[in-house]
Protein backbone atom coordinates (compact mmCIF):
# COMPACT_ATOMS: atom_id res chain seq x y z
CA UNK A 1 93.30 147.49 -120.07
CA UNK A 2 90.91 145.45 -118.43
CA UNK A 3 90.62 142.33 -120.71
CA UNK A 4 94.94 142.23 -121.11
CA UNK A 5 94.94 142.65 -117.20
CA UNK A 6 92.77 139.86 -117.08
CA UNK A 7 95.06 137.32 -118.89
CA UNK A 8 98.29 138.57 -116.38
CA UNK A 9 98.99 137.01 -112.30
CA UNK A 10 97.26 138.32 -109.28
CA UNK A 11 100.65 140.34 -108.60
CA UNK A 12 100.87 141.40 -112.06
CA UNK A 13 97.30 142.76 -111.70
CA UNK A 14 97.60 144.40 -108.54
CA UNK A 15 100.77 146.68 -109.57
CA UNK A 16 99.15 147.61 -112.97
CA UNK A 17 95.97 149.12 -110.79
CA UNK A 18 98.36 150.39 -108.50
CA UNK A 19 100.62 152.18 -110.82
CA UNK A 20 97.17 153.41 -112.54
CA UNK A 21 96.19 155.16 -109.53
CA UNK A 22 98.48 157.36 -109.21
CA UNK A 23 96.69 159.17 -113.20
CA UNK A 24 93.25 158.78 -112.43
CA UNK A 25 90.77 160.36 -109.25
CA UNK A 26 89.74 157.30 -107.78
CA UNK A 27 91.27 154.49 -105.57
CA UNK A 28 92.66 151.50 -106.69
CA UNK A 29 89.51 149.48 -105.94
CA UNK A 30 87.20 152.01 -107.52
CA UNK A 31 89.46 151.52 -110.54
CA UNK A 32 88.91 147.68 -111.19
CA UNK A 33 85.39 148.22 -110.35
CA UNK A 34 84.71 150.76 -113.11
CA UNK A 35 87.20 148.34 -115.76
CA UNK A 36 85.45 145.48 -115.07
CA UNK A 37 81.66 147.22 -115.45
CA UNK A 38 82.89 148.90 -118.67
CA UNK A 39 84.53 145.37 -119.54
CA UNK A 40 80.93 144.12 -119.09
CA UNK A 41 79.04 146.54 -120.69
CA UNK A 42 81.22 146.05 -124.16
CA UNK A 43 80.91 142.09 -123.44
CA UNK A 44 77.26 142.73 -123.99
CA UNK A 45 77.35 145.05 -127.11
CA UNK A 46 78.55 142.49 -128.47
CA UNK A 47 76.34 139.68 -127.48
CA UNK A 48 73.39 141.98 -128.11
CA UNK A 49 73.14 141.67 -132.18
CA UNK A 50 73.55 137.73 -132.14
CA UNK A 51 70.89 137.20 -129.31
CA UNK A 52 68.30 139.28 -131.08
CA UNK A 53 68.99 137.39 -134.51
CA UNK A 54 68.70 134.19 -132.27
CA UNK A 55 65.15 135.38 -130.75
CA UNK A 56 64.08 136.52 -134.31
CA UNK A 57 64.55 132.99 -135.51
CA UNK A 58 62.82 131.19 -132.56
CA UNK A 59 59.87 133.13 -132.65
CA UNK A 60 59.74 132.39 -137.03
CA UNK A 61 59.35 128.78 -136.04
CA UNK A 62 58.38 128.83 -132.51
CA UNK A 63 54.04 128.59 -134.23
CA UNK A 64 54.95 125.52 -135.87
CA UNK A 65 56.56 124.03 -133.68
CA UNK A 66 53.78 124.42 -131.23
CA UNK A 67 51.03 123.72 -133.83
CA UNK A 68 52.89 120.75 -134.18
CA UNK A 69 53.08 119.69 -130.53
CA UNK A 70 49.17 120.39 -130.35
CA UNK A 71 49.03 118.24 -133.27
CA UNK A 72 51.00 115.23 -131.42
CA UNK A 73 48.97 115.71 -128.04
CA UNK A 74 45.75 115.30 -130.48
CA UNK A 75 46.92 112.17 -131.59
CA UNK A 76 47.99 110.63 -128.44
């Protein structure tokens, strides 16, 4: 609901949270709180996966490269 809320006016917004108060035991605020967490929190699912290939691969080269550097300060 949250991300196809997102793409919709201010007005548009604010009458879909209303109307979704009336079915659920919070407030209209408390509402587009807990969307926008849970929007989050699946956001980050799936960012988790790709970050942890990306920090897998930068520490497989990060001893080279720093051998490397070492190697350059040496020769300067």
């Amino acid at each position: 609901i949250e991300l196809q809320v997102q793409e919709q006016p201010a007005t548009v917004r604010s009458a879909v949270y209303s109307h979704l108060e009336a079915f659920v035991p919070c407030n209209k605020e408390a509402l587009q709180k807990r969307l926008k967490k849970l929007s989050l929190n699946i956001q980050d699912d799936r960012l988790r996966t790709p970050l942890l290939k990306l920090k897998l691969a930068v520490c497989s080269v990060m001893p080279e490269q720093i051998a490397r550097y070492n190697m350059d300060c040496m020769a300067k």
